[in-house]
C-alpha atoms as a PDB file:
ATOM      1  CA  UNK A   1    -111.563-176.208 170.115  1.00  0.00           C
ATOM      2  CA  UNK A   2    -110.093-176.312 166.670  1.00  0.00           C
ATOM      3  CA  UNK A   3    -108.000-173.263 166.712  1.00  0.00           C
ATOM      4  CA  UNK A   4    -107.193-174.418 170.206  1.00  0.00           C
ATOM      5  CA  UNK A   5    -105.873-177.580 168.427  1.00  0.00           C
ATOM      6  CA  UNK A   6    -104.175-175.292 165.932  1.00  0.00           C
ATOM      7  CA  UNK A   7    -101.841-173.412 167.732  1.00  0.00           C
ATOM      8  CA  UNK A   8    -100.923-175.981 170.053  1.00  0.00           C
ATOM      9  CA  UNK A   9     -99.863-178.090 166.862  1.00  0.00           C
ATOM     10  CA  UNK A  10     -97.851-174.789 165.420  1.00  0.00           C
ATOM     11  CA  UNK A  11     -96.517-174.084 168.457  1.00  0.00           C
ATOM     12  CA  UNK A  12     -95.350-178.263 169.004  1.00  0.00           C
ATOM     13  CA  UNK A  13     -93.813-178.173 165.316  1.00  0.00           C
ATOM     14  CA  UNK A  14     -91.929-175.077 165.673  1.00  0.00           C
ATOM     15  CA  UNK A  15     -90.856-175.984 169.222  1.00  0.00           C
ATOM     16  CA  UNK A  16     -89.487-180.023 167.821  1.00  0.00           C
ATOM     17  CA  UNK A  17     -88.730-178.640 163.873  1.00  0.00           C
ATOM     18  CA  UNK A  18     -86.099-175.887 165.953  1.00  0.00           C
ATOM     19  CA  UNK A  19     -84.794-178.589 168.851  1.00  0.00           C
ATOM     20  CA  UNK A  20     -84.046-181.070 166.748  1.00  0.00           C
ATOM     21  CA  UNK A  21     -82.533-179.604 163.163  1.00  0.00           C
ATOM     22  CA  UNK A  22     -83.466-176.068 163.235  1.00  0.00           C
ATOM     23  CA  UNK A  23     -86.030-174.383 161.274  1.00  0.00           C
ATOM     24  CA  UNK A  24     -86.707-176.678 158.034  1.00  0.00           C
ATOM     25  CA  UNK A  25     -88.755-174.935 155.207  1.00  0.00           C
ATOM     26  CA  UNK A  26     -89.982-178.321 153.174  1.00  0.00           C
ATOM     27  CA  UNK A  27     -90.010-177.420 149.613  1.00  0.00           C
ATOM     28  CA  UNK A  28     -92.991-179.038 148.526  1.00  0.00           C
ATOM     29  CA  UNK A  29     -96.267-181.481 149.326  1.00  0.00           C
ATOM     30  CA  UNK A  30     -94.370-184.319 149.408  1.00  0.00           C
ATOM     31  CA  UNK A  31     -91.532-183.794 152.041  1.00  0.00           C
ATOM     32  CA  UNK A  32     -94.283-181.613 153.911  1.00  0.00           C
ATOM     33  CA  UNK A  33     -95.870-184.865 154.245  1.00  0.00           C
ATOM     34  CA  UNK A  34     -92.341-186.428 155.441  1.00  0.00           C
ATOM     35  CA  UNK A  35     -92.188-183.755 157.980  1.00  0.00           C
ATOM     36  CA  UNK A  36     -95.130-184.451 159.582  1.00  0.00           C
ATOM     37  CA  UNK A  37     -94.880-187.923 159.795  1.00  0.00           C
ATOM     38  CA  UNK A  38     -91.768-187.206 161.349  1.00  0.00           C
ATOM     39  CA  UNK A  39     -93.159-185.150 163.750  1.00  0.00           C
ATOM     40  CA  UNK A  40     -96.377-187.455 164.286  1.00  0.00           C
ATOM     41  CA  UNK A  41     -94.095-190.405 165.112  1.00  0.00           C
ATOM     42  CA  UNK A  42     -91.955-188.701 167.459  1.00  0.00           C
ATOM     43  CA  UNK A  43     -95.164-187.632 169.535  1.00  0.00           C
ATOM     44  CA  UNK A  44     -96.345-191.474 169.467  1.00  0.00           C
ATOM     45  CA  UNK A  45     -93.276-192.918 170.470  1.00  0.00           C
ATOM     46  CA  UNK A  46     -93.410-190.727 173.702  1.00  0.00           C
ATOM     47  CA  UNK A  47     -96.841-191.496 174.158  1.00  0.00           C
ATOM     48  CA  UNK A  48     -96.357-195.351 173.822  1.00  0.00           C
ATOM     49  CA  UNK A  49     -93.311-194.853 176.456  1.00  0.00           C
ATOM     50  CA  UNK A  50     -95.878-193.806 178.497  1.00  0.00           C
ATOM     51  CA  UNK A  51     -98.201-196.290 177.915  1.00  0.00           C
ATOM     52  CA  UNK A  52     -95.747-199.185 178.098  1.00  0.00           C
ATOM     53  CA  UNK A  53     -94.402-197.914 180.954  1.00  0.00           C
ATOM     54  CA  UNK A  54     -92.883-200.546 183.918  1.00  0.00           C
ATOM     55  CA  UNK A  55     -95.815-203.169 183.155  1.00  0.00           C
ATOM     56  CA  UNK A  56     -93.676-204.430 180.279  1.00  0.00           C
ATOM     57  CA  UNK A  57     -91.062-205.399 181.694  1.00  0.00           C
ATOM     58  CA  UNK A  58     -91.087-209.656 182.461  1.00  0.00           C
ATOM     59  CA  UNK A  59     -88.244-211.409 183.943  1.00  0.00           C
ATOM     60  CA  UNK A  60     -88.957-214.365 181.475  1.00  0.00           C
ATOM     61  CA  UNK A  61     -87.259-212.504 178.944  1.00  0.00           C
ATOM     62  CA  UNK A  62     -84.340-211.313 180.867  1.00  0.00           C
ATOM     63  CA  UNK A  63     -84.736-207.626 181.920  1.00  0.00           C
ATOM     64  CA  UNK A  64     -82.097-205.600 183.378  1.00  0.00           C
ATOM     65  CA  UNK A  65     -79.697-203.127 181.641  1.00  0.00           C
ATOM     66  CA  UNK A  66     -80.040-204.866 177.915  1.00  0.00           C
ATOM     67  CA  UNK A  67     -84.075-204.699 177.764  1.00  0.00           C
ATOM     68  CA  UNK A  68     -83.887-201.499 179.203  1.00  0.00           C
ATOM     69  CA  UNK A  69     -81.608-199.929 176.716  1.00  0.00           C
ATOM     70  CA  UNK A  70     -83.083-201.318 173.483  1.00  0.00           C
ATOM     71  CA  UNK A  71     -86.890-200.545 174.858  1.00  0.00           C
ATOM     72  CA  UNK A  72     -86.485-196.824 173.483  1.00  0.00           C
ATOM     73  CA  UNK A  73     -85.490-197.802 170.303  1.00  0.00           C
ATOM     74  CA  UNK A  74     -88.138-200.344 170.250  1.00  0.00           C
ATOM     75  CA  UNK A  75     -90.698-198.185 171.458  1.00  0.00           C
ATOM     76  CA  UNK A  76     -89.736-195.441 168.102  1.00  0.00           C
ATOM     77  CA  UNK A  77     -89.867-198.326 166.067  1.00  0.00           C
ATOM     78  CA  UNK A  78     -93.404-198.978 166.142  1.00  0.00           C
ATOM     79  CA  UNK A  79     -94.433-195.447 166.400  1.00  0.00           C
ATOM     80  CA  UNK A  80     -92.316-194.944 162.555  1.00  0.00           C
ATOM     81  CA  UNK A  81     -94.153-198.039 161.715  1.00  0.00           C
ATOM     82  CA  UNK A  82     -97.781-196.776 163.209  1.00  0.00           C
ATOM     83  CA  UNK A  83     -97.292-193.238 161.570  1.00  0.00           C
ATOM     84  CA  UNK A  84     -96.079-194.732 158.262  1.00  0.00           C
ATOM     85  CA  UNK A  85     -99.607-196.682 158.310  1.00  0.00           C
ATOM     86  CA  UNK A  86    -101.915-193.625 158.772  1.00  0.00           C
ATOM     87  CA  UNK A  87    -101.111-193.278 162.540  1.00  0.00           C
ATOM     88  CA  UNK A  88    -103.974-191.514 164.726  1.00  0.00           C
ATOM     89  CA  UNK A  89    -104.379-188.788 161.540  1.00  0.00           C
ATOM     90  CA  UNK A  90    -101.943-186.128 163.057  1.00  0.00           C
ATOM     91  CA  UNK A  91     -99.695-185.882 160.279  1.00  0.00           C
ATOM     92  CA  UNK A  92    -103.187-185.305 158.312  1.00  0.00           C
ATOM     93  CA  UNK A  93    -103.675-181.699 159.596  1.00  0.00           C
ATOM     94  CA  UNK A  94     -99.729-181.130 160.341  1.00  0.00           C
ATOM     95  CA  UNK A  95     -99.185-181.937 156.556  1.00  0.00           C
ATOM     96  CA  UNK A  96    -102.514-178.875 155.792  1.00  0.00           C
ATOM     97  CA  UNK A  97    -101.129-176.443 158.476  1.00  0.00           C
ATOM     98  CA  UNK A  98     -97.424-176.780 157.310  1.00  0.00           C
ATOM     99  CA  UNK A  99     -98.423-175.861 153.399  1.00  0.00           C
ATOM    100  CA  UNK A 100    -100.966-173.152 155.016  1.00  0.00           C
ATOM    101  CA  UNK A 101     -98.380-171.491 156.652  1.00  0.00           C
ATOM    102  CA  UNK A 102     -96.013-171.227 153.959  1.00  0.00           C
ATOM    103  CA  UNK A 103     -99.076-169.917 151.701  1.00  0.00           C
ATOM    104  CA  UNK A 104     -99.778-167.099 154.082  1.00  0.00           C
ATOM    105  CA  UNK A 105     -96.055-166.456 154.827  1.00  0.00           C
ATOM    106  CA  UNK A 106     -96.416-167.210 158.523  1.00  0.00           C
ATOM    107  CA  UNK A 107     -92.926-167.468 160.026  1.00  0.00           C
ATOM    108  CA  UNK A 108     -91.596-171.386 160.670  1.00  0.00           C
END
């Protein structure tokens, strides 16, 4: 299961790293670490759009075209905030694997 978990991560960071920037080498621990906080937000903002879904959404605060506009950017708020804080421990093992990789010389 864990070098299931493995390459799916590699193949999720190479997929978002190249989609969103291009390929970024980081030049040391330390913006390794940014990187996969980064990339561990990104993945819990989606999954708390998922979770959040419709059943949010309450008249009593005015809905429509405003709340659904800003809900995004809400919604990416708290994940920066949630992987800033020691998230769900994904940027733990992105943060090993990325400074693996460029040990070994594995393409990024």
């Amino acid at each position: 299961m864990d070098a299931l978990m493995t390459g799916q991560m590699q193949a999720a960071l190479l997929q978002s790293s190249e989609q969103v920037q291009g390929p970024r080498r980081p030049a040391n621990e330390a913006q390794a670490r940014q990187v996969a906080e980064e990339f561990e937000a990104m993945f819990l903002a989606q999954l708390i759009e998922q979770m959040m879904g419709e059943s949010t959404e309450s008249e009593a605060f005015g809905g429509g075209p405003g709340e659904a506009a800003f809900k995004g950017m809400l919604n990416e708020e708290y994940a920066k905030v949630m992987a800033k804080a020691g998230g769900i421990g994904l940027a733990d093992n992105l943060t090993r694997e990325i400074l693996r990789m460029q040990e070994t010389g594995e393409p990024s």
